[in-house]
Protein backbone atom coordinates (compact mmCIF):
# COMPACT_ATOMS: atom_id res chain seq x y z
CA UNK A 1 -26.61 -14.27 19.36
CA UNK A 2 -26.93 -10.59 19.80
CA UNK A 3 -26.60 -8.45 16.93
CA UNK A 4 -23.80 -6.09 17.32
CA UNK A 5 -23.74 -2.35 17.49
CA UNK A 6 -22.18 -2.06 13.86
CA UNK A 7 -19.35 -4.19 11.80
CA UNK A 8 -15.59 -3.25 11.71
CA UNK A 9 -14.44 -4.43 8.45
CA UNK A 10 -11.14 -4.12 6.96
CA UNK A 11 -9.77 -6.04 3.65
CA UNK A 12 -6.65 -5.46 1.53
CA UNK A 13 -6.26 -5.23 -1.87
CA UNK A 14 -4.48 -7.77 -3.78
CA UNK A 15 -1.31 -9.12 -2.71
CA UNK A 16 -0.50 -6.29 -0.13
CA UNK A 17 -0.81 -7.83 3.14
CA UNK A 18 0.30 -11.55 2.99
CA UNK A 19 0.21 -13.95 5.72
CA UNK A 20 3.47 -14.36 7.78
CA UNK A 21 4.60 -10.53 7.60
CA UNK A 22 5.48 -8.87 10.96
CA UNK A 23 3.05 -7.40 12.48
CA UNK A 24 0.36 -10.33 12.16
CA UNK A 25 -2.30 -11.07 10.48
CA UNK A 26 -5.62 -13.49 10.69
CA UNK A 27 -7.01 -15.86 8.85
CA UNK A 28 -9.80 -18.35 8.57
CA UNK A 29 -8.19 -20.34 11.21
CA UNK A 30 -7.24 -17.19 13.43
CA UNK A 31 -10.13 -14.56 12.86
CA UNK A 32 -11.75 -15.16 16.67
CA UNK A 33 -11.75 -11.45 18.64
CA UNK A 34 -9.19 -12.24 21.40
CA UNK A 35 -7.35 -14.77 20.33
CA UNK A 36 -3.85 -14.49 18.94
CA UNK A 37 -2.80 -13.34 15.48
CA UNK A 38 -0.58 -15.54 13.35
CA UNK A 39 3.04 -14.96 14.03
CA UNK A 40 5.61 -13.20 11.62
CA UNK A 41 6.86 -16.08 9.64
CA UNK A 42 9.33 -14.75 7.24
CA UNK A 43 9.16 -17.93 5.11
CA UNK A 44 5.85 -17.82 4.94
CA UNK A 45 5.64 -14.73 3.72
CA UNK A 46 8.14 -15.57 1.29
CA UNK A 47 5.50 -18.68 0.15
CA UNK A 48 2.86 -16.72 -0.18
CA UNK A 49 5.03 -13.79 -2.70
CA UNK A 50 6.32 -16.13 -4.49
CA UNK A 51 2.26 -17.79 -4.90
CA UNK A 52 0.89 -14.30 -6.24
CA UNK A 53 -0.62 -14.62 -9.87
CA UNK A 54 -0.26 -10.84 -10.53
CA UNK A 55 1.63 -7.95 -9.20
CA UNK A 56 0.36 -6.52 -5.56
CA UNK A 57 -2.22 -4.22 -6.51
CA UNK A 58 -2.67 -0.33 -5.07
CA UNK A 59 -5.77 1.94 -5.28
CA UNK A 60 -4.45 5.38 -6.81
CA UNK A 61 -6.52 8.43 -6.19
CA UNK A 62 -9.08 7.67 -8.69
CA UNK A 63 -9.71 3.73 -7.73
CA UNK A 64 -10.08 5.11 -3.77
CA UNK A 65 -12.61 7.30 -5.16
CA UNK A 66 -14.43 4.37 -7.10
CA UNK A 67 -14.11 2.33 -4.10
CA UNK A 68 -15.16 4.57 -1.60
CA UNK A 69 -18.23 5.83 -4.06
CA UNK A 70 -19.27 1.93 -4.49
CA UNK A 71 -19.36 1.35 -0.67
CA UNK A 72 -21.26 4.40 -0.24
CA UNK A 73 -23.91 3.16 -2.94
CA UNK A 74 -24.04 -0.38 -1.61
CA UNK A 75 -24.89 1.09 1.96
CA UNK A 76 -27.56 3.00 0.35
CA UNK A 77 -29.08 0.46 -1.32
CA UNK A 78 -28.90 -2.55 0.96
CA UNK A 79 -29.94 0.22 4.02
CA UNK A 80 -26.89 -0.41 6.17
CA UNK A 81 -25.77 2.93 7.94
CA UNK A 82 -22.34 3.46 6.79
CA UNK A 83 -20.90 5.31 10.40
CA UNK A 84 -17.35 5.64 8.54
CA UNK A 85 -15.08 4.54 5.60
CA UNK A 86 -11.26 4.93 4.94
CA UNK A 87 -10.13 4.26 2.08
CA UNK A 88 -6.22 3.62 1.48
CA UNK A 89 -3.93 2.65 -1.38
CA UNK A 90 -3.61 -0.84 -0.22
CA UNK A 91 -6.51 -0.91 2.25
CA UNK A 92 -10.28 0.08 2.90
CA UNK A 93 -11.78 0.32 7.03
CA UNK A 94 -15.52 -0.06 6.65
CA UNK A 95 -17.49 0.65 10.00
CA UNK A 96 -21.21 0.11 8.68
CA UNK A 97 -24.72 -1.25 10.79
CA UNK A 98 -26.79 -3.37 9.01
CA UNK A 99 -30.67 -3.55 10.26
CA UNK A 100 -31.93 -6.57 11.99
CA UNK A 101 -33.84 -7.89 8.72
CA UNK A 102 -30.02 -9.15 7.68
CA UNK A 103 -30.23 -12.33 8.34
CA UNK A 104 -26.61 -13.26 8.41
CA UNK A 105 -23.53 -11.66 9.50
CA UNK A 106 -21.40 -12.84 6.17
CA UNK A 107 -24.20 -10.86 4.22
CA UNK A 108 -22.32 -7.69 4.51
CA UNK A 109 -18.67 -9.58 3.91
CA UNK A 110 -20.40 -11.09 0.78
CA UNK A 111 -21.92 -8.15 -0.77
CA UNK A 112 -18.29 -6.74 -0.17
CA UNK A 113 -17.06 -9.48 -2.16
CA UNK A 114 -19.71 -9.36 -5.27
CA UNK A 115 -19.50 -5.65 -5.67
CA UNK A 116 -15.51 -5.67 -5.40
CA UNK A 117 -15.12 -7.83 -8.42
CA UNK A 118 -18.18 -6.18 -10.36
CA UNK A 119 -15.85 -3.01 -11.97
C-alpha cells in the first residue's frame, strides 16, 4: 500500500450528525472512497435521536479554541505536519501527514480518539 500524500479527517461532535439524515453519511460499513453514502432514512434518523444518552453537543468559541489548540499540540508532538484545521461548532476538518515511521493508518484516527476524551 502506498502511503498517501496526507489524511482528510473529519469527525462530529456528539450527537450532531446522525446516521439517516439527508445529505448522507458513512459508516463502518460505508466508509470506502467511491462508493455510495448511506441514504437519508428519516426513520433512522429518528432511531438514532431517540438512542442519544445526552443532549447533541456544540463547541462554543472557547471549546473550538481547546480543540483546535489540542490538535495543534498532538501534531507537534507525534511529528505529523498539520497542512490545515477547521474547527466548527459541531465539526472539526483535520488535513495532517504523518511520516512513514507510522506504522498504521488508524494511528492518527486513534490518537484523535485518546486525546478527544482526555479534557
Amino acid at each position: 500500500m502506498s502511503v498517501p500524500l496526507a489524511y482528510f479527517i473529519t469527525f462530529t461532535t456528539y450527537g450532531t450528525w446522525l446516521h439517516g439524515r439527508d445529505p448522507a453519511s458513512v459508516d463502518r460499513d460505508h466508509n470506502i472512497p467511491g462508493t455510495p453514502f448511506l441514504p437519508a432514512n428519516p426513520d433512522l434518523e429518528e432511531w438514532r435521536r431517540q438512542s442519544l444518552r445526552e443532549d447533541p453537543y456544540f463547541l462554543d468559541e472557547a471549546r473550538r479554541r481547546i480543540v483546535l489548540h489540542t490538535i495543534q499540540e498532538v501534531s507537534t508532538h507525534r511529528g505529523w505536519r498539520l497542512w490545515a484545521v477547521h474547527v466548527r461548532t459541531n465539526h472539526v476538518h483535520i488535513v495532517v501527514t504523518a511520516p512513514p515511521k507510522t506504522k498504521r493508518p488508524n494511528t492518527v484516527r486513534t490518537e484523535r480518539k485518546r486525546t478527544s476524551r482526555k479534557r
